[in-house]
PDB file of N, CA and C in Angstrom:
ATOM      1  N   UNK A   1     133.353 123.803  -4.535  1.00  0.00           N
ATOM      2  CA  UNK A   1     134.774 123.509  -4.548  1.00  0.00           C
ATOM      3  C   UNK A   1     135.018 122.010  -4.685  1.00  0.00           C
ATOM      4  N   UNK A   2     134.290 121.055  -4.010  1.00  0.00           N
ATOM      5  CA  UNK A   2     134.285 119.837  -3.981  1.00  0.00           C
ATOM      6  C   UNK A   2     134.214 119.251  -4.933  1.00  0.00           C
ATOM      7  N   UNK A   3     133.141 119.588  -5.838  1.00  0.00           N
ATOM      8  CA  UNK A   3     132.567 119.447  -7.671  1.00  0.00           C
ATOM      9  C   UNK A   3     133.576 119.595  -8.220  1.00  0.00           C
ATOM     10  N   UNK A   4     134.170 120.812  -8.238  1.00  0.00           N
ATOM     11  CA  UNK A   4     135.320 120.988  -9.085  1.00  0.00           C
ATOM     12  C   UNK A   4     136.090 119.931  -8.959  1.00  0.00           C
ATOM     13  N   UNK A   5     137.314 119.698  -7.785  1.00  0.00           N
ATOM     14  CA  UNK A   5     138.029 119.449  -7.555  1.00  0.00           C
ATOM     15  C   UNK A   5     137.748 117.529  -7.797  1.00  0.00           C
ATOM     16  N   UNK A   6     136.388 116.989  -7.891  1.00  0.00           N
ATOM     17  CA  UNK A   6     136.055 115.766  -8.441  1.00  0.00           C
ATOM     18  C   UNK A   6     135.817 115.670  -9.688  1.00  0.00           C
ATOM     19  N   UNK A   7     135.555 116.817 -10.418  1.00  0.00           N
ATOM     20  CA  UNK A   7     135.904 117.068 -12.166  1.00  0.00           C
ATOM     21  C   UNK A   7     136.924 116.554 -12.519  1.00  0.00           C
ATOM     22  N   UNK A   8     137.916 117.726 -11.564  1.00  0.00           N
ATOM     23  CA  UNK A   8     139.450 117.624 -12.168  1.00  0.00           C
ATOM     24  C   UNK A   8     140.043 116.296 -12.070  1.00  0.00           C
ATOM     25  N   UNK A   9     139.354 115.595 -11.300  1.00  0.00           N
ATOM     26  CA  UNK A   9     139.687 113.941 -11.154  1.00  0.00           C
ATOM     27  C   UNK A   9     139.943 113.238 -11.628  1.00  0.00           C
ATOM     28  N   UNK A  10     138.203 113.614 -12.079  1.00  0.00           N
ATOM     29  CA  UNK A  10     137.642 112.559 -13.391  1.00  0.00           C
ATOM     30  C   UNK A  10     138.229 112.686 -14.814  1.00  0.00           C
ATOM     31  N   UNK A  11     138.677 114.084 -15.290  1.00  0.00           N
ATOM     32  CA  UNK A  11     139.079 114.490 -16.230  1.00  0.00           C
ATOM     33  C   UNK A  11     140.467 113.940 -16.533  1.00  0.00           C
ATOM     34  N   UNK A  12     141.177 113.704 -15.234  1.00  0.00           N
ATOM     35  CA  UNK A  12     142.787 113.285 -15.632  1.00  0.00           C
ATOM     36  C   UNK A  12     142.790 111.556 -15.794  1.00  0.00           C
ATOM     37  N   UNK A  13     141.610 111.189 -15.019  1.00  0.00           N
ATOM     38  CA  UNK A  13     141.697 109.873 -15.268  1.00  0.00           C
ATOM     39  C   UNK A  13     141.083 109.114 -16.607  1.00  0.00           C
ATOM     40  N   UNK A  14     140.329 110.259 -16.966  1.00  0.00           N
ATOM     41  CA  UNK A  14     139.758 109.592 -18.191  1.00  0.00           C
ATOM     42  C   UNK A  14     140.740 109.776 -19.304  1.00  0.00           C
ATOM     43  N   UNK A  15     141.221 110.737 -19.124  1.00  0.00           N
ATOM     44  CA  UNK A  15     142.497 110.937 -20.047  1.00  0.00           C
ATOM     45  C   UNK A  15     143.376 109.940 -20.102  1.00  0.00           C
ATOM     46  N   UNK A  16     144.099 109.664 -18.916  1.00  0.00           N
ATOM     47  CA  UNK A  16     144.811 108.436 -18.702  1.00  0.00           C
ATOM     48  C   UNK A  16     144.240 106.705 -19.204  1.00  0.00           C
ATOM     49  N   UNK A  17     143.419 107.326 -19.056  1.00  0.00           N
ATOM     50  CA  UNK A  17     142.709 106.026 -19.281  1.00  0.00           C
ATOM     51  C   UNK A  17     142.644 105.440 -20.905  1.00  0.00           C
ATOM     52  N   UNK A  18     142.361 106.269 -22.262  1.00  0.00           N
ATOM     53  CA  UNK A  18     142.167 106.620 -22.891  1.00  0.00           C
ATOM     54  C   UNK A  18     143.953 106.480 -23.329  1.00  0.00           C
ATOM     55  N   UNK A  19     144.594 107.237 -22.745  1.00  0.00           N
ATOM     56  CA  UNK A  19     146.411 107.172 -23.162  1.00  0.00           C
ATOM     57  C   UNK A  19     146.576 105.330 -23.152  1.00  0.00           C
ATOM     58  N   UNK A  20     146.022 105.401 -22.324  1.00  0.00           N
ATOM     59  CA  UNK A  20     146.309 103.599 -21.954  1.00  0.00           C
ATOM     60  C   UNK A  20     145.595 102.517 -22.912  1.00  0.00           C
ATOM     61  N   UNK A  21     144.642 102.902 -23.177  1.00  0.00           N
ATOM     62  CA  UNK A  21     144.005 101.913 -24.224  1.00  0.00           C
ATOM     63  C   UNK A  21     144.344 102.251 -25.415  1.00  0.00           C
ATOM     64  N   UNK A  22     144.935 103.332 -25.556  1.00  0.00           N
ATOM     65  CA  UNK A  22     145.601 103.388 -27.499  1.00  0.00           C
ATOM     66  C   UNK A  22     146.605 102.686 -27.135  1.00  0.00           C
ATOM     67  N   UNK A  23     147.488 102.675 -26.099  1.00  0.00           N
ATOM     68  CA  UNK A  23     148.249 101.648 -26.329  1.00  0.00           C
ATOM     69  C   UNK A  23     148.308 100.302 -26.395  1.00  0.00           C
ATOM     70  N   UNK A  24     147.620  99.892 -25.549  1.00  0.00           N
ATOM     71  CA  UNK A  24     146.835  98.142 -24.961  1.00  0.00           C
ATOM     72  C   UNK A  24     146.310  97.676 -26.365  1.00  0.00           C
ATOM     73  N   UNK A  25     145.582  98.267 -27.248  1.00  0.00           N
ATOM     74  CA  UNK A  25     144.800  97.975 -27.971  1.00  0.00           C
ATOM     75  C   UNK A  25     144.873  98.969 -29.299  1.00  0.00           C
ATOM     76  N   UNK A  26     146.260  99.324 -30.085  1.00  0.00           N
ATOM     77  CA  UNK A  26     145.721  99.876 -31.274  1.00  0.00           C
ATOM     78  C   UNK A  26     145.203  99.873 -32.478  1.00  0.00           C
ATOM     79  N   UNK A  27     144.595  98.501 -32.916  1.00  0.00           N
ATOM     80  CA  UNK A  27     143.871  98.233 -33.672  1.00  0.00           C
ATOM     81  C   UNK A  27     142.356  98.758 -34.049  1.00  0.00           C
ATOM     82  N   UNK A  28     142.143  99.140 -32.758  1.00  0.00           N
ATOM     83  CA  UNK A  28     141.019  99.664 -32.381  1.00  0.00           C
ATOM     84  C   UNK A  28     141.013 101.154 -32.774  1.00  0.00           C
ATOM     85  N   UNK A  29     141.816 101.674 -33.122  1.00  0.00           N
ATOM     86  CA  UNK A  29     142.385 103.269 -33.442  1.00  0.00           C
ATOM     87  C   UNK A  29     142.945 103.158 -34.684  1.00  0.00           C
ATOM     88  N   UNK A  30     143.349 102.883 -35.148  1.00  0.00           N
ATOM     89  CA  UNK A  30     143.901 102.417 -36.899  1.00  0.00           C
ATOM     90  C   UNK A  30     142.697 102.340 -37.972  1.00  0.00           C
ATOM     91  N   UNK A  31     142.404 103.014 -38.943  1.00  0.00           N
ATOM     92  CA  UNK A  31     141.653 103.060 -40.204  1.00  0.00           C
ATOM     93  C   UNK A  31     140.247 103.197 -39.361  1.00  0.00           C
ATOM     94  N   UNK A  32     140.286 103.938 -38.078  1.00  0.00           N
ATOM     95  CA  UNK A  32     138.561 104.496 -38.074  1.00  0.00           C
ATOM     96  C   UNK A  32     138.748 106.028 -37.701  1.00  0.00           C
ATOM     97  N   UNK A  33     139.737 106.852 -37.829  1.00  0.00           N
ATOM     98  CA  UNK A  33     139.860 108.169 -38.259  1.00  0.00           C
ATOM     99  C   UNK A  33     138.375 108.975 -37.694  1.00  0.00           C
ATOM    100  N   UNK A  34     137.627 108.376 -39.024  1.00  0.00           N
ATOM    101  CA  UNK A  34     136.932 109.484 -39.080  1.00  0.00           C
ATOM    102  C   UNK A  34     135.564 108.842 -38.279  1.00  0.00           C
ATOM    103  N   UNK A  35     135.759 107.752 -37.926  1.00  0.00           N
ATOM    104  CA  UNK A  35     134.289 107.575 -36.955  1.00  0.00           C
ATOM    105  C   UNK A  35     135.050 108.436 -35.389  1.00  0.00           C
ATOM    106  N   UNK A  36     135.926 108.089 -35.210  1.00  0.00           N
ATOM    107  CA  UNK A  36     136.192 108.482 -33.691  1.00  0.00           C
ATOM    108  C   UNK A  36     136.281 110.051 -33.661  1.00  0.00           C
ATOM    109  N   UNK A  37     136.848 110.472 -34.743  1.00  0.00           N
ATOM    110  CA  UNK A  37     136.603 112.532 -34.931  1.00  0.00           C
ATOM    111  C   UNK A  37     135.192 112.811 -35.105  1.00  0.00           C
ATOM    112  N   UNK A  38     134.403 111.831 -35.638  1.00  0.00           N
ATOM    113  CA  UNK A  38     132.521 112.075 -35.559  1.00  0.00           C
ATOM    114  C   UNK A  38     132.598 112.028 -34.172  1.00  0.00           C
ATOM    115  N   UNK A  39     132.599 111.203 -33.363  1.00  0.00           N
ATOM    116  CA  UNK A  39     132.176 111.099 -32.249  1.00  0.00           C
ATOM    117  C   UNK A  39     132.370 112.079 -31.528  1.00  0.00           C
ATOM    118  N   UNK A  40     134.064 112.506 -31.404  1.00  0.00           N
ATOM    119  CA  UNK A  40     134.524 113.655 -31.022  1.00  0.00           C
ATOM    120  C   UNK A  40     134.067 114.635 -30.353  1.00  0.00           C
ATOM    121  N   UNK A  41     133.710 115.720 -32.162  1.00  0.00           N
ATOM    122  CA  UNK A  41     132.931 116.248 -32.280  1.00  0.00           C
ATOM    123  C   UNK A  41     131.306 116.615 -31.712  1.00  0.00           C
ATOM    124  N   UNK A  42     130.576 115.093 -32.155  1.00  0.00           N
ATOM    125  CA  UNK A  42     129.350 115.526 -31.456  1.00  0.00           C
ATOM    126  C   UNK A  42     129.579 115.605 -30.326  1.00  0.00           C
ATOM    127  N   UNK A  43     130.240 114.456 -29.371  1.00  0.00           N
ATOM    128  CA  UNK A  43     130.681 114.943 -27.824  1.00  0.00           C
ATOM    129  C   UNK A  43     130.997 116.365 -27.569  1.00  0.00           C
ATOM    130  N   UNK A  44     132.141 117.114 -28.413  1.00  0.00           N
ATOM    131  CA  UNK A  44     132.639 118.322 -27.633  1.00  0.00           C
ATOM    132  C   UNK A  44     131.089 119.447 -28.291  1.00  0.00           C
ATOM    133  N   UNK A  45     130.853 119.583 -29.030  1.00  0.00           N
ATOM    134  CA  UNK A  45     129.850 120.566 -29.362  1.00  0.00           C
ATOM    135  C   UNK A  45     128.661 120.102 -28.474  1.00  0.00           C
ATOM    136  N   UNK A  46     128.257 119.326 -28.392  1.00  0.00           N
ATOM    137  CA  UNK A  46     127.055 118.802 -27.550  1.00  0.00           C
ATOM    138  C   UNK A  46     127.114 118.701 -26.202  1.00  0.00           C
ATOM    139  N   UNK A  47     128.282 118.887 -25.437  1.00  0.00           N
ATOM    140  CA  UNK A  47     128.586 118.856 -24.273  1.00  0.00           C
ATOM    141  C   UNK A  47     128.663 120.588 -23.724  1.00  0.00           C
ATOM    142  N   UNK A  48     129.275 120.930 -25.258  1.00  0.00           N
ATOM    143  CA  UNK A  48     129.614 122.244 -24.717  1.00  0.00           C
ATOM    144  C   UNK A  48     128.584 123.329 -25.315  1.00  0.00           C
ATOM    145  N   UNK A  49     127.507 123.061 -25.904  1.00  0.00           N
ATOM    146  CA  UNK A  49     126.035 123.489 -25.557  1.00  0.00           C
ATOM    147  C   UNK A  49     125.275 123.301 -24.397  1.00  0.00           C
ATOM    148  N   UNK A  50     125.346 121.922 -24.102  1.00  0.00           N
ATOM    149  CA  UNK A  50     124.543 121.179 -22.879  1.00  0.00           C
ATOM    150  C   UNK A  50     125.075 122.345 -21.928  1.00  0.00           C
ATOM    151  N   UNK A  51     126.545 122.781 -21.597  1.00  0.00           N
ATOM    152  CA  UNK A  51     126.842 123.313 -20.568  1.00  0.00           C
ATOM    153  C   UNK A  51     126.317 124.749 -20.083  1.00  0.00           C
ATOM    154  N   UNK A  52     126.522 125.316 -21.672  1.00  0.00           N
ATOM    155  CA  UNK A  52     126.440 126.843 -21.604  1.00  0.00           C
ATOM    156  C   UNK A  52     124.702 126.446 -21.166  1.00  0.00           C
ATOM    157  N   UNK A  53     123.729 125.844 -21.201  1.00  0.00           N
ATOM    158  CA  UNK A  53     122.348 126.260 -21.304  1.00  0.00           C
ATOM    159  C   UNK A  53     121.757 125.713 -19.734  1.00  0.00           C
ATOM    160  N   UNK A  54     122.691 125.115 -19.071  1.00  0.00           N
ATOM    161  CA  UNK A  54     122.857 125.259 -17.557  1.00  0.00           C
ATOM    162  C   UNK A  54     122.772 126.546 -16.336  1.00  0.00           C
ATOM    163  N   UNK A  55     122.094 126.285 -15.775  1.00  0.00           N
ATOM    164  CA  UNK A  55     122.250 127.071 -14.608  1.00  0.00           C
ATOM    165  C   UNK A  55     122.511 126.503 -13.550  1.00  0.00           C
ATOM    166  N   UNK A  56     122.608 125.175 -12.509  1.00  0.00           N
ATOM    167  CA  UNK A  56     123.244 124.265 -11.554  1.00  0.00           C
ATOM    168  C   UNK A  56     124.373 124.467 -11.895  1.00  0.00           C
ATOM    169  N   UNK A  57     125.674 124.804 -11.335  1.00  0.00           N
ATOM    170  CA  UNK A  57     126.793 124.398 -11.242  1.00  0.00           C
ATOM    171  C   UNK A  57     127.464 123.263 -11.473  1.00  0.00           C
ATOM    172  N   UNK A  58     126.750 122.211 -10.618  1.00  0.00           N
ATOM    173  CA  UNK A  58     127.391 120.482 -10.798  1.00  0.00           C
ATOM    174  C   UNK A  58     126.666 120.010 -12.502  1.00  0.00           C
ATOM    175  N   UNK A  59     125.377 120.469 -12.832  1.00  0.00           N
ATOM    176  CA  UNK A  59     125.587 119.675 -14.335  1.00  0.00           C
ATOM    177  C   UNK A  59     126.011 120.723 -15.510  1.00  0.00           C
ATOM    178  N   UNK A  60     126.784 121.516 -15.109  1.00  0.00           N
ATOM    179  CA  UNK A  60     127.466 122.151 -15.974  1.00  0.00           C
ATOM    180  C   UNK A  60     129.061 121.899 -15.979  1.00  0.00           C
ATOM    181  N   UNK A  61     129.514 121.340 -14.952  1.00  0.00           N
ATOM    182  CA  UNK A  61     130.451 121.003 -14.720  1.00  0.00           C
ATOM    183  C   UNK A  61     130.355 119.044 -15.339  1.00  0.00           C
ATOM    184  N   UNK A  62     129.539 118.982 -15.018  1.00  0.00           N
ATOM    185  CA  UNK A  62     129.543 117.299 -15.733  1.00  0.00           C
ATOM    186  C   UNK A  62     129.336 117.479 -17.231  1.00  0.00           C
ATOM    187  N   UNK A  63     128.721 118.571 -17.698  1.00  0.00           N
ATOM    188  CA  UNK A  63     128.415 118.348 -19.272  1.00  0.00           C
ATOM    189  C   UNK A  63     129.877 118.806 -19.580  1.00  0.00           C
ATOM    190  N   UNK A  64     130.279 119.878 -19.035  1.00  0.00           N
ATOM    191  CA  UNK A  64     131.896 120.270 -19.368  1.00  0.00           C
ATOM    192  C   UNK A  64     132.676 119.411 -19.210  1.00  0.00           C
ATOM    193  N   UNK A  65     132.517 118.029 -18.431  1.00  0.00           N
ATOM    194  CA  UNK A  65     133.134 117.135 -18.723  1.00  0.00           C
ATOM    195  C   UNK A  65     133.102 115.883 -19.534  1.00  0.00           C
ATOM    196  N   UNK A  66     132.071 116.230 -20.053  1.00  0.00           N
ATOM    197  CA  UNK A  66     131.778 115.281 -21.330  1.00  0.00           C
ATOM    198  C   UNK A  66     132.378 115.955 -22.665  1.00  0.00           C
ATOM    199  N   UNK A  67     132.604 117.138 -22.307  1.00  0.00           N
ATOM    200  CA  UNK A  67     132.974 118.265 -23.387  1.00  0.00           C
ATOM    201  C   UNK A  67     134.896 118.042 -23.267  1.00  0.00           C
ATOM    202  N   UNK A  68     135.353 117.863 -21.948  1.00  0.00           N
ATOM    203  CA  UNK A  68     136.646 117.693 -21.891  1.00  0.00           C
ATOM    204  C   UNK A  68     136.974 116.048 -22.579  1.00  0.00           C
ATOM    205  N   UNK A  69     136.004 115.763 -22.025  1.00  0.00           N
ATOM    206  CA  UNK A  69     136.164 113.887 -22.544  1.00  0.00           C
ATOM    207  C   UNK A  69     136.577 114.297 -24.197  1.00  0.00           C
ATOM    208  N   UNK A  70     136.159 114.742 -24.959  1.00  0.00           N
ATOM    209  CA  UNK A  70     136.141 114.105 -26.532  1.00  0.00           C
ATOM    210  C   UNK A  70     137.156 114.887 -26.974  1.00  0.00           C
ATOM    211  N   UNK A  71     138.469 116.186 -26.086  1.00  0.00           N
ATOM    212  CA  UNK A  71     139.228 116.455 -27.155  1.00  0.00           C
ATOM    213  C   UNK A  71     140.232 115.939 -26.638  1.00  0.00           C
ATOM    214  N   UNK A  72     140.284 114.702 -25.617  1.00  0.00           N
ATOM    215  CA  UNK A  72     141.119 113.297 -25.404  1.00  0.00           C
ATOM    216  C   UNK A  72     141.104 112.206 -27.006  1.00  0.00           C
ATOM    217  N   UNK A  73     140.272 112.447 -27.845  1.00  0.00           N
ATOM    218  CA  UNK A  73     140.010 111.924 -28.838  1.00  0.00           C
ATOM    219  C   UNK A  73     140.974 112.316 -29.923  1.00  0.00           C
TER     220      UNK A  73
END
């Protein structure tokens, strides 16, 4: 329960976090399209393999959050 509930944490803050630097900084997001949807990508597919091939709870829950991280992208 604890895991979870420090997922869900991490997940809103990275989000936020992420809302906040496209704004602070959008130059950094302008004409690279398609490097940051590469990245994306390998993040959410690779996270969300990593997860399914888990049996621990907590690093399935951390790869699922590497998997939540990239469709902040």
């Amino acid at each position: 329960m604890t895991t979870a509930l420090i997922v869900g944490v991490v997940d809103i803050a990275e989000f936020s976090e992420l809302a906040g630097l496209r704004l602070a900084i959008p130059w950094a997001f302008d004409g690279y399209q398609a490097l940051w949807l590469t990245l994306a990508l390998a993040s959410m597919f690779g996270g969300a393999l990593l997860a399914l091939a888990q049996r621990d709870l907590k690093r399935m829950l951390a790869f699922s959050t590497i998997d939540d991280m990239a469709t902040c992208f």
